[in-house]
Protein backbone atom coordinates (compact mmCIF):
# COMPACT_ATOMS: atom_id res chain seq x y z
CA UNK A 1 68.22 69.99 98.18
CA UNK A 2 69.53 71.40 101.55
CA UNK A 3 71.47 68.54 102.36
CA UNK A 4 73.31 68.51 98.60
CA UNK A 5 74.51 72.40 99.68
CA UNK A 6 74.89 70.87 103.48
CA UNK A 7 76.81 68.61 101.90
CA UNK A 8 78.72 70.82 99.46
CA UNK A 9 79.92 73.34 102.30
CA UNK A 10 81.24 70.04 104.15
CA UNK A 11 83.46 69.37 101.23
CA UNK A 12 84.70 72.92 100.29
CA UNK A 13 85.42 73.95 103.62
CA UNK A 14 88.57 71.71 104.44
CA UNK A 15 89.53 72.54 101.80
CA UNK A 16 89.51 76.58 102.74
CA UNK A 17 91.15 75.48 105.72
CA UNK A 18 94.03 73.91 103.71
CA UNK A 19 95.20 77.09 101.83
CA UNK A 20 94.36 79.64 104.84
CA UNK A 21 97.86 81.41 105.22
CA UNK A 22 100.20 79.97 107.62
CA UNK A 23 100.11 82.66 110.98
CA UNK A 24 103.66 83.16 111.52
CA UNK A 25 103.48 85.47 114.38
CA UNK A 26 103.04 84.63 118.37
CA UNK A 27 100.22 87.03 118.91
CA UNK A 28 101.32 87.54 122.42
CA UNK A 29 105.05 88.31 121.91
CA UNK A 30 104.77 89.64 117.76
CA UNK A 31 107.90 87.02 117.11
CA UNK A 32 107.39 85.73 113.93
CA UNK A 33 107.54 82.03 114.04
CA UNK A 34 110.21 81.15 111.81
CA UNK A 35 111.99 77.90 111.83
CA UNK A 36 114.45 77.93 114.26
CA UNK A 37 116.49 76.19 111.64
CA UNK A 38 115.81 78.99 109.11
CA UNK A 39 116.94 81.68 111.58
CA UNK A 40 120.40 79.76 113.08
CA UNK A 41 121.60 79.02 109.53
CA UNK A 42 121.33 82.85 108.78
CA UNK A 43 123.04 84.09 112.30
CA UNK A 44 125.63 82.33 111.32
CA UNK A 45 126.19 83.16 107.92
CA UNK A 46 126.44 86.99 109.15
CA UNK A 47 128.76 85.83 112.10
CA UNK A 48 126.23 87.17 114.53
CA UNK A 49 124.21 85.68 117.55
CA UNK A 50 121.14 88.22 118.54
CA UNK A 51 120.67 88.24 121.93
CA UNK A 52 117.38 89.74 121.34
CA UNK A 53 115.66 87.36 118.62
CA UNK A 54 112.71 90.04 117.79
CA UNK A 55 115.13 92.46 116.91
CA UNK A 56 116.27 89.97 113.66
CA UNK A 57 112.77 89.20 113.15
CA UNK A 58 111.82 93.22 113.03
CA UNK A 59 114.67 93.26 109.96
CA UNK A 60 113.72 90.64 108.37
CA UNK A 61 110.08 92.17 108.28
CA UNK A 62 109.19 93.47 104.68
CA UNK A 63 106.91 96.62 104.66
CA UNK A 64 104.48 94.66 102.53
CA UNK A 65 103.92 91.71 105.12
CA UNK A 66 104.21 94.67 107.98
CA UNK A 67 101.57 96.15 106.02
CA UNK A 68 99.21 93.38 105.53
CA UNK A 69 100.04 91.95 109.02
CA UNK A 70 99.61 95.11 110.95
CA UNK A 71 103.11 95.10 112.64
CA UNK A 72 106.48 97.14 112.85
CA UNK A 73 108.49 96.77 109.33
CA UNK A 74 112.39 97.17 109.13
CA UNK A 75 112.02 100.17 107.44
CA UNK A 76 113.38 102.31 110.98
CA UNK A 77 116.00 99.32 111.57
CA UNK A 78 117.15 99.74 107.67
CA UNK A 79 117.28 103.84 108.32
CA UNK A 80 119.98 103.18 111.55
CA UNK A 81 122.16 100.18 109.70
CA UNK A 82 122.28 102.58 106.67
CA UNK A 83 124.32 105.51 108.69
CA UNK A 84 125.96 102.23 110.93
CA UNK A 85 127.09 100.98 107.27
CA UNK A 86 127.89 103.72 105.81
CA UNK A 87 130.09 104.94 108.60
CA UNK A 88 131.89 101.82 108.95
CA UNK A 89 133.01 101.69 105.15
CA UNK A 90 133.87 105.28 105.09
CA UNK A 91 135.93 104.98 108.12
CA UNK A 92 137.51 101.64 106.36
CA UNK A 93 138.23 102.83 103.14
CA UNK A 94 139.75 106.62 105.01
CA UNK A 95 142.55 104.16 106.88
CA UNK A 96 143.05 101.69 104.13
CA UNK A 97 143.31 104.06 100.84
CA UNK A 98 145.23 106.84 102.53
CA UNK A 99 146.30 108.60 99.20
CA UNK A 100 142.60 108.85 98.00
CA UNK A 101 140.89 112.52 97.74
CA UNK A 102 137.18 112.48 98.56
CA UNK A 103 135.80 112.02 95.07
CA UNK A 104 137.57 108.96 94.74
CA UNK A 105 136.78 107.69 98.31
CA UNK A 106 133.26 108.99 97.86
CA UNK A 107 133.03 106.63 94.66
CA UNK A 108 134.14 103.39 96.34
CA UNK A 109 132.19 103.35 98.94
CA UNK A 110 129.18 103.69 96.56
CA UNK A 111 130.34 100.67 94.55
CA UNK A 112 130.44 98.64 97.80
CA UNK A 113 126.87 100.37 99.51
CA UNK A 114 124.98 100.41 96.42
CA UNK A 115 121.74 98.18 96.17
CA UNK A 116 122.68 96.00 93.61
CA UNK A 117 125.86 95.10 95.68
CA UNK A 118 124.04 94.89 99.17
CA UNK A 119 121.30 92.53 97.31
CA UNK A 120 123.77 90.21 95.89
CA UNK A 121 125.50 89.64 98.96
CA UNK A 122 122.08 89.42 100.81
CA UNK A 123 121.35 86.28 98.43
CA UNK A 124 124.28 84.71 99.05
CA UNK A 125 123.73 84.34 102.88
CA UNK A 126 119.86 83.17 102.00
CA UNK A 127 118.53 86.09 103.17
CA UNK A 128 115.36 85.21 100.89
CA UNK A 129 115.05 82.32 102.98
CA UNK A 130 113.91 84.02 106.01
CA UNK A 131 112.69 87.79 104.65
CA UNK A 132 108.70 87.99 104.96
CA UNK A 133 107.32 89.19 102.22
CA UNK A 134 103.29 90.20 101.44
CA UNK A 135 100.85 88.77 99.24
CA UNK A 136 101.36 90.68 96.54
CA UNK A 137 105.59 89.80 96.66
CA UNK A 138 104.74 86.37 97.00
CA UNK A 139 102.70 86.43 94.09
CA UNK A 140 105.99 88.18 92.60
CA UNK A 141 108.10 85.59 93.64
CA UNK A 142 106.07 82.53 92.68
CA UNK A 143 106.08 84.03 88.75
CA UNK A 144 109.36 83.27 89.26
CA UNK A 145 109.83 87.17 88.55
CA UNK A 146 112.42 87.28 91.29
CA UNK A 147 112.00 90.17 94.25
CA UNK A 148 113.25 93.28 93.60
CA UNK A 149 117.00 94.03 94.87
CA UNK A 150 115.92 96.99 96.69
CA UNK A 151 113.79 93.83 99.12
CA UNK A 152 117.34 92.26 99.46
CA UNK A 153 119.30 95.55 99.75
CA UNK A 154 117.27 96.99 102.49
CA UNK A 155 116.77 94.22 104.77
CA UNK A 156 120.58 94.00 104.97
CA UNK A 157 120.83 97.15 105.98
CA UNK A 158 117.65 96.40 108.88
CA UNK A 159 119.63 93.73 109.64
CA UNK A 160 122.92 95.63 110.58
CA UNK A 161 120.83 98.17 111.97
CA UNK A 162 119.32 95.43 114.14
CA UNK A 163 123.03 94.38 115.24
CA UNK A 164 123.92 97.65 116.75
CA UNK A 165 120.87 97.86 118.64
CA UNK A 166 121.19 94.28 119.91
CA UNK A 167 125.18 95.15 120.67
CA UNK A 168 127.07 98.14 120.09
CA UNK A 169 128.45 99.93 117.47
CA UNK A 170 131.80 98.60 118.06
CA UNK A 171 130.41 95.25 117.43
CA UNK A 172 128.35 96.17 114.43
CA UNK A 173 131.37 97.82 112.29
CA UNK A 174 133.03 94.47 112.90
CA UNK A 175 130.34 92.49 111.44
CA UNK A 176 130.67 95.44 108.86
CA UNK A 177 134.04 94.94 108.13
CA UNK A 178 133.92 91.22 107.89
CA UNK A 179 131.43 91.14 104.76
CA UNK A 180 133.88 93.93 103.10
CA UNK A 181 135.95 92.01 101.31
CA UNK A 182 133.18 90.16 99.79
CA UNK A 183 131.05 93.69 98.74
CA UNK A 184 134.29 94.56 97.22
CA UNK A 185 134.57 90.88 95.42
CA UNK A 186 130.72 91.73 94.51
CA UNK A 187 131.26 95.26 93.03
CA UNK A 188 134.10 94.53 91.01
CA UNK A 189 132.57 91.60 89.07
CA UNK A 190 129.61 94.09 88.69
CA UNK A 191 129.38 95.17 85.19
CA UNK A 192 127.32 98.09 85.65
CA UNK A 193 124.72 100.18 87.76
CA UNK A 194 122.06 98.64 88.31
CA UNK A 195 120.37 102.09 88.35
CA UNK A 196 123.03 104.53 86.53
CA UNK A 197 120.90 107.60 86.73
CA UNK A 198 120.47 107.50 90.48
CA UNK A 199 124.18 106.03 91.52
CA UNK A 200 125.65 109.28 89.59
CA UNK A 201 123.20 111.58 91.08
CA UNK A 202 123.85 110.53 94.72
CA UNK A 203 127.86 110.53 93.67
CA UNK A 204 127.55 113.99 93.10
CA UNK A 205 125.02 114.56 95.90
CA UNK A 206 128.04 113.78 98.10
CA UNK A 207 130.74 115.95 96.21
CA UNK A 208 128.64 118.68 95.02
CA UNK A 209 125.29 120.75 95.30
CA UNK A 210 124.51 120.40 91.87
CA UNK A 211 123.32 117.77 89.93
CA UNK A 212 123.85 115.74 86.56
CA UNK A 213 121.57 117.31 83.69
CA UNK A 214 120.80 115.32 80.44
CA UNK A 215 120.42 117.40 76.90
CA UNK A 216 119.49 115.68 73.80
CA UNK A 217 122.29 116.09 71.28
CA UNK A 218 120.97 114.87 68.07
CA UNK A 219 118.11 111.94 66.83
CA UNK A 220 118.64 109.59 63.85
CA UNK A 221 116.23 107.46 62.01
CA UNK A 222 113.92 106.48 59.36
CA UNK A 223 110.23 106.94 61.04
CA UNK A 224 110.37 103.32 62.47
CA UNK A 225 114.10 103.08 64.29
CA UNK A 226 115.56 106.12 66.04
CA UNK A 227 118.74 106.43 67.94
CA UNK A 228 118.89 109.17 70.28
CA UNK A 229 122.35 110.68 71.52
CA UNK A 230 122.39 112.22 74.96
CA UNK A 231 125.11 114.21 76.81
CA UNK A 232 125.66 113.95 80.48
CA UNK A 233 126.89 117.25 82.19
CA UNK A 234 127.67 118.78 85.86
CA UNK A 235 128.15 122.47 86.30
CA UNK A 236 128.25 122.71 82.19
CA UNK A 237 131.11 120.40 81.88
CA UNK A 238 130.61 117.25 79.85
CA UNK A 239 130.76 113.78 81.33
CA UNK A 240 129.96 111.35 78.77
CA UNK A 241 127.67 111.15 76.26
CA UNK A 242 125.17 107.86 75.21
CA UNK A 243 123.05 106.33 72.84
CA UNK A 244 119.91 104.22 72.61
CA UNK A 245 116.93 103.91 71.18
CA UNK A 246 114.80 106.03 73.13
CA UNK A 247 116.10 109.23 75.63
CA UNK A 248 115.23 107.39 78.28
CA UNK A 249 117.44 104.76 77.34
CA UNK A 250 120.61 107.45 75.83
CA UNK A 251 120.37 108.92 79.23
CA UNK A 252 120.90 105.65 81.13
CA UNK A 253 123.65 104.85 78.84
CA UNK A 254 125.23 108.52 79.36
CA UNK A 255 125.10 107.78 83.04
CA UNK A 256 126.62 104.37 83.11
CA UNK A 257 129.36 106.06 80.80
CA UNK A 258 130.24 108.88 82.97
CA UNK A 259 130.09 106.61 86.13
CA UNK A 260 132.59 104.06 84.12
CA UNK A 261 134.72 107.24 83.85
CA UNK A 262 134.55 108.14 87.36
CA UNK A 263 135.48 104.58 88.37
CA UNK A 264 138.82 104.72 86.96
């Protein structure tokens, strides 16, 4: 009998070995070890060459892998790219659009800084390709579920954060300014916010103290299927109004309308 479960062990434990997680980091220098053919194909699809190779590998560090991994995530490299991106753009858009009041300024640069934007152009340069994600992502991600933007969105940001500490901010806005014209490709093919409620409340957040309120106009139905009709307001005045078939959904709609409106 003990040498069937001798036995037993003997076949089960290769087999344990086999789908033990991969250790990606250099326990003596915390470098992830990435393929170096991973990590050149991305440097050069943001134009960029780090001198300092943990600095990438800091941005590229989810807060879920940081978190299972016990390491440093990107999530102080994504807070300095933020301000180094949104500086840049603001400063572009002042010199190019010289006509432009603040509003209208203010709304551009939201289109081209917005997650959905920064996530789209984060998938195009196979950022997914080298991002490390935790268990619980992966899990996401082999579902076939597809990682949320905000993943994409904020390790661009890392990563331009990760640029001006590896360079200068003179160097950074450049790298900045080269990806421009393809955010601005990006948020004009964009049909709508990807989260309408929260773009228009940090539009205003940058134009005005106040924020957007939401009151329920009217509800239609028959006991089974309602539609709900929802006004969107700032300071009492009326942006736009929306339907759907819950208020959750009327406000959303509301939003995207008045954003829609501001856009124009």
């Amino acid at each position: 009998m003990l040498e069937k479960i001798i036995k037993g062990m003997a076949d089960v434990i290769p087999f344990l070995q086999k789908e033990k997680e991969p250790e990606l980091y250099d326990n003596t220098q915390k470098i992830p070890k990435i393929r170096n053919a991973a990590l050149t194909k991305f440097q050069e699809s943001i134009g960029y060459q780090f001198k300092n190779l943990a600095l990438l590998t800091e941005a590229l560090t989810h807060p879920s892998y940081a978190s299972f991994k016990n390491l440093p995530s990107n999530q102080r490299l994504e807070f300095l790219g933020d301000a180094v991106l949104e500086l840049s753009v603001s400063r572009y858009l002042f010199e190019k659009y010289t006509s432009l009041q603040e509003g209208e300024l203010t709304n551009k640069r939201s289109n081209l800084v917005r997650n959905a934007t920064l996530a789209t152009f984060a998938r195009q340069i196979g950022i997914e390709n080298v991002l490390m994600i935790g268990p619980e992502l992966r899990y996401v991600k082999h579902k076939n579920e597809g990682l949320p933007s905000s993943a994409f969105a904020c390790a661009t940001e890392a990563v331009i954060g990760a640029i001006y500490m590896d360079s200068n901010f003179a160097t950074a806005e450049k790298i900045v300014l080269s990806i421009v014209p393809k955010l601005t490709e990006i948020a004009d093919k964009s049909k709508g916010s990807d989260n309408p409620k929260g773009e228009l409340q940090e539009y205003f957040q940058q134009t005005r103290r106040s924020q957007p309120k939401y009151e329920l106009l009217s509800q239609e139905g028959d006991g089974t299927n309602f539609t709900f009709t929802v006004q969107a307001t700032i300071d009492g005045k009326v942006l736009a109004k929306g339907e759907g078939s819950s208020i959750k959904k009327a406000e959303t709609s509301a939003a995207q309308n008045a954003l829609n409106k501001i856009k124009k």
